[in-house]
N, C-alpha and C. Protein backbone atom coordinates (compact mmCIF):
# COMPACT_ATOMS: atom_id res chain seq x y z
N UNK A 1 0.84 -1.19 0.00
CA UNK A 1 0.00 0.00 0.00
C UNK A 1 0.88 1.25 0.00
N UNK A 2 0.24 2.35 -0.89
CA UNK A 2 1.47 3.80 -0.89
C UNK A 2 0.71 4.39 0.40
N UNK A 3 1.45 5.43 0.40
CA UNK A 3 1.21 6.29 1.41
C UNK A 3 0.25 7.78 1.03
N UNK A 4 0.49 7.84 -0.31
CA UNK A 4 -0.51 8.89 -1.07
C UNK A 4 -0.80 8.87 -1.87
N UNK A 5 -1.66 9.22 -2.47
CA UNK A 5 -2.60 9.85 -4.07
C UNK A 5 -2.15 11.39 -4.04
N UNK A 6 -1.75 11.31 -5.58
CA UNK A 6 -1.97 12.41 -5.44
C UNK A 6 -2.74 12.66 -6.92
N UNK A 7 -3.72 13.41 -7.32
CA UNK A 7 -4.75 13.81 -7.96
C UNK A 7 -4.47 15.29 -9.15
N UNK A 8 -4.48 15.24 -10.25
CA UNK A 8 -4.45 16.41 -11.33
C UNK A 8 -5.44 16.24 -11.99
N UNK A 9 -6.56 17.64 -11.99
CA UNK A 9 -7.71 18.20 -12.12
C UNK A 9 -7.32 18.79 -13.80
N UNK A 10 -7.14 18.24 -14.29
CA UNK A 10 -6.13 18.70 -16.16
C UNK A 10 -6.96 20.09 -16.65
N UNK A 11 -8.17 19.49 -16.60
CA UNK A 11 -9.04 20.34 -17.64
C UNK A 11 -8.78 22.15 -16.96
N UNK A 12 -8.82 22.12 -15.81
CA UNK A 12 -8.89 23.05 -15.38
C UNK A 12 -7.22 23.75 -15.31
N UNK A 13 -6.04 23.11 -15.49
CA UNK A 13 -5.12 23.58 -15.74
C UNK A 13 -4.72 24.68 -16.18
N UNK A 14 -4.19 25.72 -16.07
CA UNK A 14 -4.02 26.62 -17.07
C UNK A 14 -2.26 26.51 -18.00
N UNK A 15 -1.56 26.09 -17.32
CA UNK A 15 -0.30 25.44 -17.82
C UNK A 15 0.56 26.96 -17.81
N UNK A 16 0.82 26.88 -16.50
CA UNK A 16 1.45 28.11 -15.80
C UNK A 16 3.15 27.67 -15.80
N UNK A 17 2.61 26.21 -15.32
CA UNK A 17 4.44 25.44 -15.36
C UNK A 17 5.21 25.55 -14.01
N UNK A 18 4.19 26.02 -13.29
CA UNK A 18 4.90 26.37 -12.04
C UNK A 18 5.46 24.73 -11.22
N UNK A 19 3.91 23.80 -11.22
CA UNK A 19 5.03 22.39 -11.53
C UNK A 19 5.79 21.73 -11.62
N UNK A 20 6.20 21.91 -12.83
CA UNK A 20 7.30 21.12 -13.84
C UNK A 20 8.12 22.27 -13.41
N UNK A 21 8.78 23.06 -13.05
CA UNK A 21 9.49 23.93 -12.23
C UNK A 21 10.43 23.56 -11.00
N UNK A 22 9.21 23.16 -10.23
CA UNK A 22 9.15 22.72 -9.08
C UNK A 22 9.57 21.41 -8.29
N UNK A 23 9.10 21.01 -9.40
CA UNK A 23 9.18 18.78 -9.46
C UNK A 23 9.21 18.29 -10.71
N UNK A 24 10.60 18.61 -11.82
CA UNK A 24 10.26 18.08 -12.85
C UNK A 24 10.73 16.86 -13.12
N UNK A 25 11.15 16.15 -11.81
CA UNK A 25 11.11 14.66 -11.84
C UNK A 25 9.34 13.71 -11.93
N UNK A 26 8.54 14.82 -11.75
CA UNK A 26 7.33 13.91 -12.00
C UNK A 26 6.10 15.16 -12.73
N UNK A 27 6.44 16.24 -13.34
CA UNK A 27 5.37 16.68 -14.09
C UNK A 27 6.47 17.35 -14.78
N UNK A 28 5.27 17.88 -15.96
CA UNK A 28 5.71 18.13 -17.06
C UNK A 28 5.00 18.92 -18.65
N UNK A 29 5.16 19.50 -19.02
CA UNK A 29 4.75 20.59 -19.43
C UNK A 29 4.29 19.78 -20.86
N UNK A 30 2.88 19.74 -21.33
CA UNK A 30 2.60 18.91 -22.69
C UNK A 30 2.99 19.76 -23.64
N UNK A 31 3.59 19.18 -24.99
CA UNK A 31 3.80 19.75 -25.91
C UNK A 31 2.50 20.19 -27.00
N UNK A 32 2.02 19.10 -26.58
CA UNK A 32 -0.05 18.89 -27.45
C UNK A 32 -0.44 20.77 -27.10
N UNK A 33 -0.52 20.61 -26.04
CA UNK A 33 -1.88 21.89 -25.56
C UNK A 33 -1.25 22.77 -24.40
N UNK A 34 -0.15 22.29 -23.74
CA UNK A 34 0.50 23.15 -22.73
C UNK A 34 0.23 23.52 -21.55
N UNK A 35 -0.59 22.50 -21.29
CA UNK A 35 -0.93 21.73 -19.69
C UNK A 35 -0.14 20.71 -19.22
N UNK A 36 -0.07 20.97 -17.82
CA UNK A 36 0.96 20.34 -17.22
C UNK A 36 0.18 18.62 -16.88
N UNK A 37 1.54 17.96 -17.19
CA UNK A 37 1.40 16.18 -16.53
C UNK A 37 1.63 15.86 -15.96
N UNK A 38 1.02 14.92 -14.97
CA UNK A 38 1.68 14.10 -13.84
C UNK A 38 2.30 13.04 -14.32
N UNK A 39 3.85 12.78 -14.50
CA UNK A 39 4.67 11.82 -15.31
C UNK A 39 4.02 10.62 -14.56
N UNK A 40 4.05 9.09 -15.35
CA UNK A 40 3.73 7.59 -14.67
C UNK A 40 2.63 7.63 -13.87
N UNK A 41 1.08 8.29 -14.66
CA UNK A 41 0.41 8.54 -14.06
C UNK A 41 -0.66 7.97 -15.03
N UNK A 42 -1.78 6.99 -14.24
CA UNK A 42 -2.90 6.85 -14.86
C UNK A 42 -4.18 7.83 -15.19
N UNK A 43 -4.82 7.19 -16.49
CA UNK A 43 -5.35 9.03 -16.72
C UNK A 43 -7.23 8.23 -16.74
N UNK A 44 -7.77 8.70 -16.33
CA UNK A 44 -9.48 8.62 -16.54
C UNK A 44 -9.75 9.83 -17.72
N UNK A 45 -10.55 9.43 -19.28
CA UNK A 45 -10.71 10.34 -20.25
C UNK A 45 -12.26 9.98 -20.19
N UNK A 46 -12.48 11.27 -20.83
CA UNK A 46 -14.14 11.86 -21.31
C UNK A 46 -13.86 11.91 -22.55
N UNK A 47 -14.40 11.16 -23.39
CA UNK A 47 -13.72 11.25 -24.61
C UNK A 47 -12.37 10.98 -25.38
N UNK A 48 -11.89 11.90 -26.11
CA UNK A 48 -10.19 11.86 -26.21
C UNK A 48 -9.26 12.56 -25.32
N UNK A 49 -10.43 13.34 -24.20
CA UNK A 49 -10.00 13.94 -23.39
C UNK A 49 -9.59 13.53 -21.81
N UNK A 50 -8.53 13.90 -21.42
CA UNK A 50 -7.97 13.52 -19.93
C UNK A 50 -8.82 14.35 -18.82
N UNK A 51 -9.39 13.71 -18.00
CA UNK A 51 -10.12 14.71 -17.08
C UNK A 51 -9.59 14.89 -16.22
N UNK A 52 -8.89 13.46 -15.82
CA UNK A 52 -7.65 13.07 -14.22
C UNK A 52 -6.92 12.43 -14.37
N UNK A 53 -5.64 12.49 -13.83
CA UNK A 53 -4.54 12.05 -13.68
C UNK A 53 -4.06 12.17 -12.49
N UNK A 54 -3.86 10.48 -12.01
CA UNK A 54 -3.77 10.08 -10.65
C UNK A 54 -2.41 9.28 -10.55
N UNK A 55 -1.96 9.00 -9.64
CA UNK A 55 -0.42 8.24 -9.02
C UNK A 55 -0.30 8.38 -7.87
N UNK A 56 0.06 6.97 -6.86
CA UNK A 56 0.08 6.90 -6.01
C UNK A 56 1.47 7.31 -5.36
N UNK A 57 1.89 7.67 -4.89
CA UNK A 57 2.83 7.92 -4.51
C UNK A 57 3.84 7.71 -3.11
N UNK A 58 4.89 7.52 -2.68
CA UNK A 58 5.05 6.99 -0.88
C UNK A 58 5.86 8.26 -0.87
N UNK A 59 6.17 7.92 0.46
CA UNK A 59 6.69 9.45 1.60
C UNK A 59 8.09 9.82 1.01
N UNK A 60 8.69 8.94 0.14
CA UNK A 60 9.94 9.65 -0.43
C UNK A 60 10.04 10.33 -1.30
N UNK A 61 8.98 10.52 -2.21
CA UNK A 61 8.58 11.55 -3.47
C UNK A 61 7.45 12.60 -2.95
N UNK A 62 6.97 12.56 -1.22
CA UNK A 62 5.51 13.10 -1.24
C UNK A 62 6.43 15.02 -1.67
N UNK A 63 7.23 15.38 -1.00
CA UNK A 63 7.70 16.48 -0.98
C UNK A 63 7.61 17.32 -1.82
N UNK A 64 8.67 16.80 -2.91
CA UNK A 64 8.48 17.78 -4.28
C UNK A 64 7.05 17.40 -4.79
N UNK A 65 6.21 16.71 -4.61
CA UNK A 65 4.75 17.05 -5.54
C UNK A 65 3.91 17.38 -4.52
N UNK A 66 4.34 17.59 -3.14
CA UNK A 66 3.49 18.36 -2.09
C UNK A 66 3.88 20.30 -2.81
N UNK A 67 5.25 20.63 -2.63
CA UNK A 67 5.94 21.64 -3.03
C UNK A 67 4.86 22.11 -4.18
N UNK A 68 4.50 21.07 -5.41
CA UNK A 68 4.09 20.98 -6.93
C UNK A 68 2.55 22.00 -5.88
N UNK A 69 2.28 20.66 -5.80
CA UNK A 69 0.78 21.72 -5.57
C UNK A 69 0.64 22.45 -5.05
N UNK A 70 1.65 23.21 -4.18
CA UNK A 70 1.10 24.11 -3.23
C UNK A 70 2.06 25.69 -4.04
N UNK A 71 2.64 25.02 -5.22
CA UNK A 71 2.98 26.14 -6.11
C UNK A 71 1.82 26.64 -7.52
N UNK A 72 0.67 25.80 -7.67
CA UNK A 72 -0.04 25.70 -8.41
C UNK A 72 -1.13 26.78 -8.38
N UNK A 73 -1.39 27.96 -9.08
CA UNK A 73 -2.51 29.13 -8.50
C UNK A 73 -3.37 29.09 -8.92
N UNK A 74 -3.93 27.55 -9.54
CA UNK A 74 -5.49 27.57 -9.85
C UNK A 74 -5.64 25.84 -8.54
N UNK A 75 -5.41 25.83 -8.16
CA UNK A 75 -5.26 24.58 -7.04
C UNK A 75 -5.72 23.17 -7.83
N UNK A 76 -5.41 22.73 -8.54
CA UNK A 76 -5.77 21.94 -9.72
C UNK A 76 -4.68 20.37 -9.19
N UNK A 77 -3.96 20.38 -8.28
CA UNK A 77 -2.81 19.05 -7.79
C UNK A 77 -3.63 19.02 -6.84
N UNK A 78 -4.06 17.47 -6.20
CA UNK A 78 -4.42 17.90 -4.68
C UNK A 78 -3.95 16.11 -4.29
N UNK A 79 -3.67 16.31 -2.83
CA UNK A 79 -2.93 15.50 -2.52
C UNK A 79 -3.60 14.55 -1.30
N UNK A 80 -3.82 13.04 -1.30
CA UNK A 80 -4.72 12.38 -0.13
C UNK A 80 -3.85 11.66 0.30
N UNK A 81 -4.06 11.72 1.62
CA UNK A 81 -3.39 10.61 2.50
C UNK A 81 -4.07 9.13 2.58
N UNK A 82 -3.35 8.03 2.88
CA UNK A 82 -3.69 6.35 2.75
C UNK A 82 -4.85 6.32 2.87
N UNK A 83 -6.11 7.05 4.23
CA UNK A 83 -7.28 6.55 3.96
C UNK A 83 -8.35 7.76 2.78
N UNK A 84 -7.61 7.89 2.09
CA UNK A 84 -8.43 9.13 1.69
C UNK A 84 -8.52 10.73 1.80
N UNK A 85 -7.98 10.98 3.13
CA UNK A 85 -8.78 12.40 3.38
C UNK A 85 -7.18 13.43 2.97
N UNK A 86 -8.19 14.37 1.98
CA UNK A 86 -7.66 15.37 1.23
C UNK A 86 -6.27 16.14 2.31
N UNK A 87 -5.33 16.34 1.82
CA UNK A 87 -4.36 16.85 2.34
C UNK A 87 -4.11 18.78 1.61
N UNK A 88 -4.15 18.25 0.63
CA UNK A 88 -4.03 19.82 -0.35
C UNK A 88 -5.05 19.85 -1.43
């Protein structure tokens, strides 16, 4: 079992890059449309479209993608602890 989820809200992205800045060992700036990715991350689509992009993650990577979201100014990363409850 990981120790976190952490959650990207895409659509709502604005692809600021602050991110991939931040932690560009695990996001990353698309070349397609110029919204940011959560690298090794499973994606749920509406269509051809990505709505979420999720990866679990443990306590040795939580940092830089804690850092990620809490650099993000549309709050679009958000981060859960093992049973669920929302952290960021």
């Amino acid at each position: 079992m990981t120790d976190f989820k952490i959650q990207h809200d895409r659509p709502n992205c604005i692809g600021c890059g602050a991110c991939a800045a931040v932690a560009p060992d695990f996001w990353e700036m698309s070349p397609v449309d110029g919204k940011s990715d959560l690298k090794e991350s499973t994606h749920t689509k509406e269509g051809d479209n990505i709505v979420l992009e999720e990866r679990n993650i443990d306590q040795p990577i939580y940092t830089p993608n804690k850092e990620a979201a809490d650099s993000c100014p549309v709050n679009v990363i958000h981060l859960f602890d093992k049973d669920g409850k929302k952290i960021i």
